[in-house]
C-alpha atoms as a PDB file:
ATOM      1  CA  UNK A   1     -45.294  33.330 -25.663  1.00  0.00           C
ATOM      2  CA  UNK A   2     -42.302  35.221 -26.473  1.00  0.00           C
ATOM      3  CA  UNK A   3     -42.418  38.815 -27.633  1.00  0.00           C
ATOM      4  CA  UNK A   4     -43.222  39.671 -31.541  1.00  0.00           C
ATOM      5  CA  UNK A   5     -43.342  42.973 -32.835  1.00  0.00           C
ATOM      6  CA  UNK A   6     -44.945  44.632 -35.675  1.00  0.00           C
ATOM      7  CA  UNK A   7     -43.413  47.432 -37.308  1.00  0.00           C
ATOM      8  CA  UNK A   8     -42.427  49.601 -40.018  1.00  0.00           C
ATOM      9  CA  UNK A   9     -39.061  50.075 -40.022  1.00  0.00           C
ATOM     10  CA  UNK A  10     -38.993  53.907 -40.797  1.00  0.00           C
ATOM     11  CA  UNK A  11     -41.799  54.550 -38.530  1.00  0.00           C
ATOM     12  CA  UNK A  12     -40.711  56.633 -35.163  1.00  0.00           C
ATOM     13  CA  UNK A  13     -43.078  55.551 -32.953  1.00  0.00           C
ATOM     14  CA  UNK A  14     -41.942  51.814 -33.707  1.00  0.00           C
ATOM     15  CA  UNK A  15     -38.126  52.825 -33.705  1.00  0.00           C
ATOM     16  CA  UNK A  16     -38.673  54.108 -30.033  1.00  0.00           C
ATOM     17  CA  UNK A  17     -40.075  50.574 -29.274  1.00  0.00           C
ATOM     18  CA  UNK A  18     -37.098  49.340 -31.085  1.00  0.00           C
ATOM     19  CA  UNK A  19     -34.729  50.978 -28.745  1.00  0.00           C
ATOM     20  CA  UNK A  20     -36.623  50.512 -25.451  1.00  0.00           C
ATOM     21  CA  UNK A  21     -36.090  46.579 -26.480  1.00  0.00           C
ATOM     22  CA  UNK A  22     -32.561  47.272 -26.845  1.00  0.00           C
ATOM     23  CA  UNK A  23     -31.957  49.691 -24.073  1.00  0.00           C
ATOM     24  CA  UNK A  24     -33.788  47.022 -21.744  1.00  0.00           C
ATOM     25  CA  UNK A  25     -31.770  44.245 -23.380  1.00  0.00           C
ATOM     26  CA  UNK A  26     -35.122  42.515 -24.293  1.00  0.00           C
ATOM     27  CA  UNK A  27     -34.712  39.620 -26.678  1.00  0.00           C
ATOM     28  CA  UNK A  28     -37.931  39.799 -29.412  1.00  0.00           C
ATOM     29  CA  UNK A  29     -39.375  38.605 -32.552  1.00  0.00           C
ATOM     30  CA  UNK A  30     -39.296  41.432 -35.135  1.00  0.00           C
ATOM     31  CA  UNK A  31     -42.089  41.688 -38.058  1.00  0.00           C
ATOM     32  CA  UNK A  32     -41.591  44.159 -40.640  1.00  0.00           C
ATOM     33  CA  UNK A  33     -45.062  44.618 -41.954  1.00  0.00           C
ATOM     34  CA  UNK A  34     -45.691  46.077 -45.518  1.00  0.00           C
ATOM     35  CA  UNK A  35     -47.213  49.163 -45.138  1.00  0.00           C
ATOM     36  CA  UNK A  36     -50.396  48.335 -47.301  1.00  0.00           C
ATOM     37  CA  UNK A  37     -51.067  45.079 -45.328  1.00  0.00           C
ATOM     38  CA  UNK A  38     -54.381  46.439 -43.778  1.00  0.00           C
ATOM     39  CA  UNK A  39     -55.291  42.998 -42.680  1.00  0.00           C
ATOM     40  CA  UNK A  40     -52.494  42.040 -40.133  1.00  0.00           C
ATOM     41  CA  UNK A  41     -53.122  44.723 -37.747  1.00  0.00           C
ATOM     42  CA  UNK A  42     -56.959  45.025 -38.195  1.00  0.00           C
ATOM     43  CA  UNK A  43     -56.983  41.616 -36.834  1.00  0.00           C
ATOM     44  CA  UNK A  44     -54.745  41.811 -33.908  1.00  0.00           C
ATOM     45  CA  UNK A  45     -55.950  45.136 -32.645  1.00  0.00           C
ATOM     46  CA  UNK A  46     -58.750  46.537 -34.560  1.00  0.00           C
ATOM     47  CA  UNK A  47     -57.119  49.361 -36.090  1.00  0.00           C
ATOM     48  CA  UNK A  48     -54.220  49.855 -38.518  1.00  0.00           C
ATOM     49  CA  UNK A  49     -51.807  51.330 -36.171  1.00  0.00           C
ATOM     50  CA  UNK A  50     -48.072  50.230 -35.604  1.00  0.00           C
ATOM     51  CA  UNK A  51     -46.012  49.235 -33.843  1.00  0.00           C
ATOM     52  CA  UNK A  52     -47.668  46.137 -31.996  1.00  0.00           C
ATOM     53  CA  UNK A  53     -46.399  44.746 -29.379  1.00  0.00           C
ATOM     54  CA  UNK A  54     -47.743  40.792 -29.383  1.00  0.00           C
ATOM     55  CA  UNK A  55     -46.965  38.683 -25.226  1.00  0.00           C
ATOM     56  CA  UNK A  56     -48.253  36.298 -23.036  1.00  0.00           C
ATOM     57  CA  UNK A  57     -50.489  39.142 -21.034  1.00  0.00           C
ATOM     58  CA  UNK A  58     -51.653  41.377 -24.306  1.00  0.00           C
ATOM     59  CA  UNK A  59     -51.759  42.938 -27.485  1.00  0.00           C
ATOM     60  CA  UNK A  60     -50.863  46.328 -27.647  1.00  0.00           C
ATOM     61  CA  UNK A  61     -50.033  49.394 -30.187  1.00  0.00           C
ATOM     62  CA  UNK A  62     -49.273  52.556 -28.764  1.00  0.00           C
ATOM     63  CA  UNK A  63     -45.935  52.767 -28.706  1.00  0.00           C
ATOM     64  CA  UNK A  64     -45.874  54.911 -24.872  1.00  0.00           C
ATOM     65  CA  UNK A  65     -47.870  51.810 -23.422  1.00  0.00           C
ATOM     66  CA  UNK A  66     -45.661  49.328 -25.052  1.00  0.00           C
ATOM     67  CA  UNK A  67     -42.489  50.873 -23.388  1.00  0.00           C
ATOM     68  CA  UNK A  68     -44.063  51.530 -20.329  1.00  0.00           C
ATOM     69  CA  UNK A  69     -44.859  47.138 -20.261  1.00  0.00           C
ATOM     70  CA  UNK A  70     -41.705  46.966 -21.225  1.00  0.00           C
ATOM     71  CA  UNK A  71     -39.642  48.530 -18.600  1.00  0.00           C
ATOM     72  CA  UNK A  72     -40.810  46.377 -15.677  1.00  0.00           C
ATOM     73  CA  UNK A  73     -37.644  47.792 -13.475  1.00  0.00           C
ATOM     74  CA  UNK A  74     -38.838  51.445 -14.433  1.00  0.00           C
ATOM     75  CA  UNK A  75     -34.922  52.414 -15.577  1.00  0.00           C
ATOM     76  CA  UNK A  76     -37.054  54.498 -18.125  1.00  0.00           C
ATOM     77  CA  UNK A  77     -39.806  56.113 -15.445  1.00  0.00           C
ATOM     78  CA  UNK A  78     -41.828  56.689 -18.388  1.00  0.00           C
ATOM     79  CA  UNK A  79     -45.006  56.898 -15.952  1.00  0.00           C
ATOM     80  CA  UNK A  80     -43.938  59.689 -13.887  1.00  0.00           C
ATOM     81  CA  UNK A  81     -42.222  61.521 -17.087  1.00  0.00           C
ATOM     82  CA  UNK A  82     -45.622  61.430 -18.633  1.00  0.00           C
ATOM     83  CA  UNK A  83     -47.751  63.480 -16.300  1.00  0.00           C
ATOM     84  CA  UNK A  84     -44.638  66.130 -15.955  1.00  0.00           C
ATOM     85  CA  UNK A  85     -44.883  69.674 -17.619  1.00  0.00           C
ATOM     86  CA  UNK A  86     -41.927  68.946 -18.599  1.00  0.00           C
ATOM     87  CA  UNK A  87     -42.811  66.082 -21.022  1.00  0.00           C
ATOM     88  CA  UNK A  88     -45.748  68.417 -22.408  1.00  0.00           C
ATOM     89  CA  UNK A  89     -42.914  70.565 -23.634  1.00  0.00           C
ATOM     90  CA  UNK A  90     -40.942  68.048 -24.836  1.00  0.00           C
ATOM     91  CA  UNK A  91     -44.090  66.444 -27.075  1.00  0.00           C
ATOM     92  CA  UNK A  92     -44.619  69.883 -28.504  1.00  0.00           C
ATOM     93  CA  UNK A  93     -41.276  69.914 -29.396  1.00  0.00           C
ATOM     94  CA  UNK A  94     -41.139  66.462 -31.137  1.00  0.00           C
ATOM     95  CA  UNK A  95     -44.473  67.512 -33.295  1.00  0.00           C
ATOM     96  CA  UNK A  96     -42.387  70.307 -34.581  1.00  0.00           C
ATOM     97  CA  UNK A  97     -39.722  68.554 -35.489  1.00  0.00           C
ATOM     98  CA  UNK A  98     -41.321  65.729 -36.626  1.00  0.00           C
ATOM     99  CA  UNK A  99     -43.394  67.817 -39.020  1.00  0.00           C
ATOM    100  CA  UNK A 100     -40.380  69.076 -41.039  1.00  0.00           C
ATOM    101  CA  UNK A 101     -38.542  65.460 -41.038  1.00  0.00           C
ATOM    102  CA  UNK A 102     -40.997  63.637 -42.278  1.00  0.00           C
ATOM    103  CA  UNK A 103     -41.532  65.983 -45.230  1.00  0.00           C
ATOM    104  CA  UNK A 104     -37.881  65.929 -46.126  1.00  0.00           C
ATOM    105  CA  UNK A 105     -37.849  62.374 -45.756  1.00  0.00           C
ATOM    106  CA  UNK A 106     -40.795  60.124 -46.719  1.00  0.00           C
ATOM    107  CA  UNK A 107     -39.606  60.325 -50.397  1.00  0.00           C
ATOM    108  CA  UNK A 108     -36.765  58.717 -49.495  1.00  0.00           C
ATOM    109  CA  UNK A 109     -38.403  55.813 -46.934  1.00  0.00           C
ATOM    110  CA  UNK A 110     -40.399  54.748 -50.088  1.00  0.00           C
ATOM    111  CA  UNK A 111     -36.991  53.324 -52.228  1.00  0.00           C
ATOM    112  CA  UNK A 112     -35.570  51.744 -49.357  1.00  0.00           C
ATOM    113  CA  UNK A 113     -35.853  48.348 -49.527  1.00  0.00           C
ATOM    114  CA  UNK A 114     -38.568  47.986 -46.712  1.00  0.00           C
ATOM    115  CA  UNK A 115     -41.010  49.063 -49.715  1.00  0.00           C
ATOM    116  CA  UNK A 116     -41.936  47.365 -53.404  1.00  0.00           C
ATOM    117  CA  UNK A 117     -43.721  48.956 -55.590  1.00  0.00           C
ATOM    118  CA  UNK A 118     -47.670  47.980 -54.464  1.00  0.00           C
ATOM    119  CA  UNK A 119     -46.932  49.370 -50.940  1.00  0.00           C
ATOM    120  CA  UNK A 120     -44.438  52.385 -52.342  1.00  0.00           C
ATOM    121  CA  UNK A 121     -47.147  53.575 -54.402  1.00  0.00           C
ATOM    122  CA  UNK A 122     -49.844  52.942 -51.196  1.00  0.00           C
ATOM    123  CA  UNK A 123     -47.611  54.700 -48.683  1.00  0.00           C
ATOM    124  CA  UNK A 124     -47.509  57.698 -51.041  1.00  0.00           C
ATOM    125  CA  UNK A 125     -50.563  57.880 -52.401  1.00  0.00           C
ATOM    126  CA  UNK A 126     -52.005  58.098 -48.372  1.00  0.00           C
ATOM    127  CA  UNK A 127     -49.479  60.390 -47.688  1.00  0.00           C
ATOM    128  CA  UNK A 128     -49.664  62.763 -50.394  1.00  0.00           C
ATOM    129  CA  UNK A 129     -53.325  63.344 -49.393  1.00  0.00           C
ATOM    130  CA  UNK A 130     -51.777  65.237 -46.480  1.00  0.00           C
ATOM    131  CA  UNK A 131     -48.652  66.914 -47.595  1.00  0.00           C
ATOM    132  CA  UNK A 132     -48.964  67.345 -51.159  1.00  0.00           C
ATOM    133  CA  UNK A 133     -47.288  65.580 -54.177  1.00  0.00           C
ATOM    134  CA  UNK A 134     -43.311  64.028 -52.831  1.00  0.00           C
ATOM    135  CA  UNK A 135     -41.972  65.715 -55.726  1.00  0.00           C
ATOM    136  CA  UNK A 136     -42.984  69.109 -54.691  1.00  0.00           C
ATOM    137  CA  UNK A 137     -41.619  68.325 -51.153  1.00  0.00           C
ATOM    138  CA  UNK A 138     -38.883  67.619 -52.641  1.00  0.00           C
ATOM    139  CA  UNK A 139     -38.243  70.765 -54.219  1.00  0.00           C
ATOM    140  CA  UNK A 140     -38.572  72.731 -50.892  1.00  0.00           C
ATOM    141  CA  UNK A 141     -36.567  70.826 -49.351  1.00  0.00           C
ATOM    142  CA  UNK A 142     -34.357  73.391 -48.397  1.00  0.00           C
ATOM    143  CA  UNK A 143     -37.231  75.346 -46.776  1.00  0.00           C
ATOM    144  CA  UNK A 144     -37.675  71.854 -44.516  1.00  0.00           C
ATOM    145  CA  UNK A 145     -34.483  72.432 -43.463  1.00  0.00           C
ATOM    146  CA  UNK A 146     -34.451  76.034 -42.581  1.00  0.00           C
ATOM    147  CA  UNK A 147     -37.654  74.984 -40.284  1.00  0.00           C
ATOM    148  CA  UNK A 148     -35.869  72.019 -38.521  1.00  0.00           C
ATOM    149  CA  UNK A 149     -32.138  73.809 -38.203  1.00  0.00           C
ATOM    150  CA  UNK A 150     -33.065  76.555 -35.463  1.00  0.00           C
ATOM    151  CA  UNK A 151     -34.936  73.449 -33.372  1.00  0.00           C
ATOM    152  CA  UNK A 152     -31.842  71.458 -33.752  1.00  0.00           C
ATOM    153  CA  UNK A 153     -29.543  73.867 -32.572  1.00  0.00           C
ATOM    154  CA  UNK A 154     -32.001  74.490 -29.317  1.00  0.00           C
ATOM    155  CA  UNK A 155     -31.755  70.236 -28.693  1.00  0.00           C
ATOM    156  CA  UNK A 156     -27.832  70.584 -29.166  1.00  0.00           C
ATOM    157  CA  UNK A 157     -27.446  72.792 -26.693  1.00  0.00           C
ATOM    158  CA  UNK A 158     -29.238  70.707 -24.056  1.00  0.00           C
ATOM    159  CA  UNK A 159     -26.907  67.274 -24.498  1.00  0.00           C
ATOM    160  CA  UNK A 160     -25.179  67.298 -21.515  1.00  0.00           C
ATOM    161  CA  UNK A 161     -24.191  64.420 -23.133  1.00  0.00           C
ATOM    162  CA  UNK A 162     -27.862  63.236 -23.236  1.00  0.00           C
ATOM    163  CA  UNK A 163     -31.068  65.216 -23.612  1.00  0.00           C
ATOM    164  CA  UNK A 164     -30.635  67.406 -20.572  1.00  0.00           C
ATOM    165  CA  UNK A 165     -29.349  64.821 -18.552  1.00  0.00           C
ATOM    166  CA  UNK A 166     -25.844  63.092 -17.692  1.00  0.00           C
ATOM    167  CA  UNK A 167     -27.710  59.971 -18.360  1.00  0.00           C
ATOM    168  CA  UNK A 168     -29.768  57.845 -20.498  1.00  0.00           C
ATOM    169  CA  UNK A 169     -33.084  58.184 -20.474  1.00  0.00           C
ATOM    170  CA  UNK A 170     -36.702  58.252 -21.959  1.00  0.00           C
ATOM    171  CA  UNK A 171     -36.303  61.683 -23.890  1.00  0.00           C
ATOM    172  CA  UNK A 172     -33.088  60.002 -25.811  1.00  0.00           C
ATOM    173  CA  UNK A 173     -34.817  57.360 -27.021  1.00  0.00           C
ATOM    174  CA  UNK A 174     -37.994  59.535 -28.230  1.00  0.00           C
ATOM    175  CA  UNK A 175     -36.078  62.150 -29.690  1.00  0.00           C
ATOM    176  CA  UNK A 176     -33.897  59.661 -31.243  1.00  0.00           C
ATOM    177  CA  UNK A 177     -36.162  57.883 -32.864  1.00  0.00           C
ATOM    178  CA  UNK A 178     -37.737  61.200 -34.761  1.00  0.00           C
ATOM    179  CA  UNK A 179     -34.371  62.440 -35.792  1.00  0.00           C
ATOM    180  CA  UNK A 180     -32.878  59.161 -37.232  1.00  0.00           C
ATOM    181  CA  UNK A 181     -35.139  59.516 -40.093  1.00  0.00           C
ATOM    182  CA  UNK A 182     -33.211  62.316 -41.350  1.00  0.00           C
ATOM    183  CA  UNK A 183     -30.041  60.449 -41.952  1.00  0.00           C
ATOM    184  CA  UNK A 184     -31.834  58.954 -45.013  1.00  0.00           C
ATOM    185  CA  UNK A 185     -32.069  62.425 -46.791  1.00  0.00           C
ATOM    186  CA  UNK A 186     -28.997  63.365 -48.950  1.00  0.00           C
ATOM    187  CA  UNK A 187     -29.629  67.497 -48.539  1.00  0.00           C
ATOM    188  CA  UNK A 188     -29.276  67.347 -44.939  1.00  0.00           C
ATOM    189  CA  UNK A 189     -26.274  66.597 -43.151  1.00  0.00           C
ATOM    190  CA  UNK A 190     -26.022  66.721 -38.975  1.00  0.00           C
ATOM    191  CA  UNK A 191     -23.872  68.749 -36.551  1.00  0.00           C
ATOM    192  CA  UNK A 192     -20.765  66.190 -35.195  1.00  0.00           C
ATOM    193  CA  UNK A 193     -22.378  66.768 -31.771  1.00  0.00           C
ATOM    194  CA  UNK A 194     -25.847  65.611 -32.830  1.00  0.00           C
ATOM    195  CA  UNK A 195     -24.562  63.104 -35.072  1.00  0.00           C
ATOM    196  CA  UNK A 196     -22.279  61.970 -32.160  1.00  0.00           C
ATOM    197  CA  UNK A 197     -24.989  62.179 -29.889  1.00  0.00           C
ATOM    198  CA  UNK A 198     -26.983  59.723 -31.821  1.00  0.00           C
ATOM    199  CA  UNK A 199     -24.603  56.787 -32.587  1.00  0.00           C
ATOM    200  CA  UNK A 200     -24.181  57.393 -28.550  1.00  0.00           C
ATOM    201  CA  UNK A 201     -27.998  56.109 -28.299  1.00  0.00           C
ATOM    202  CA  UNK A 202     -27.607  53.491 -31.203  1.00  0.00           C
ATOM    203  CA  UNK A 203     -24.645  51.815 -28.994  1.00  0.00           C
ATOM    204  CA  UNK A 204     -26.913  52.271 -25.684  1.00  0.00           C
ATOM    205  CA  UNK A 205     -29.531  51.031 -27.324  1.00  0.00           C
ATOM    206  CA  UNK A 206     -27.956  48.086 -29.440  1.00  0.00           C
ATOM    207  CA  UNK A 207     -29.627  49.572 -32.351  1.00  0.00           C
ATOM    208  CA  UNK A 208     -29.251  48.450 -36.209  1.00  0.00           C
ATOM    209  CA  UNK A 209     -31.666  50.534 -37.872  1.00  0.00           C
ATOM    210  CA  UNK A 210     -31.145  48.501 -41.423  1.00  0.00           C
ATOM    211  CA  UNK A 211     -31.076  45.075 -40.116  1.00  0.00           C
ATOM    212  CA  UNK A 212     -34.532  44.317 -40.587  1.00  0.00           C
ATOM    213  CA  UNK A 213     -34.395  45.373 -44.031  1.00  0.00           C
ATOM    214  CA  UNK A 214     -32.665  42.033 -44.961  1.00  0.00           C
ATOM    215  CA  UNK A 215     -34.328  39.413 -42.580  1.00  0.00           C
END
């Protein structure tokens, strides 16, 4: 069987699968999934949880595991990165930045055209329940911005020209899979260098972040 995946395609953790398959040159079959289809992932793992991973050996949906079954010549060494101190750091860092991006930009995901209205109005009615009404966030987005700036300017400083490293590797494509999210937000705008740094991973990675919007 060859490889399917099921994703969203603003969701980070199913970018990062996204560029594992690329960085890894791994040819797959993608399905976008609307986000208020309950009953496709229920089925194949139990749980509505993206992305999936679908092969001949398993079914699978965190997106860590899925990379690690991936990278069967270990170019990533996502197993030894994962019980480092180092990649505790890093984690805390991506849940701070994460929390910031995805209030600045969720009110955008929902008019791309990976939503219609049913599953616009699910995503942000589930969301909403967490971070309050999109229009209010919204409205601060300039305080999102303040937060996320200061933990930017940290990251650029360690792109040596990747993520403290003179080489590709597993940190580039997790932290850019958080940060692409932001490029969909009008108010924010990226330094060159991180902006640079980024289409660096997209051409590593052989990333189209909008192509699946159309299939």
């Amino acid at each position: 069987m060859p490889i399917t995946l099921y994703h969203y395609v603003h969701c980070p953790f199913c970018i990062r699968v996204r560029l594992t398959l690329g960085y890894l040159n791994i040819p797959y079959s993608s399905q976008v999934l609307r986000y208020d289809d309950e009953l496709t992932p229920v089925q194949l793992t139990g749980k509505k949880m993206l992305p999936i991973l679908r092969n001949d050996e398993r079914t699978i949906n965190e997106s860590l595991d899925i990379m690690g079954l991936l990278d069967k010549e270990n170019k990533l060494k996502i197993s030894e990165t994962r019980i480092s101190e180092e990649f505790v750091s890093f984690e805390n860092l991506l849940d701070k930045i994460g929390k910031p991006i995805h209030s600045l930009a969720m009110p955008y995901w929902i008019y791309t055209p990976e939503f219609d209205e049913k599953s616009r109005t699910y995503f942000q009615t589930k969301k909403e329940m967490k971070r309050g009404p999109f229009k209010e966030l919204v409205h601060r987005s300039e305080d999102f911005i303040a937060e996320i700036n200061p933990l930017l300017s940290e990251i650029e400083k360690k792109l040596t020209p990747y993520y403290i490293s003179k080489s590709m590797g597993l940190y580039d494509i997790l932290l850019a899979a958080h940060l692409w999210g932001l490029y969909v937000v009008p108010e924010f705008q990226f330094t060159d260098k991180v902006h640079q740094y980024l289409q660096r991973i997209k051409k590593d990675c052989r990333f189209n972040y909008h192509q699946d919007f159309w299939s």
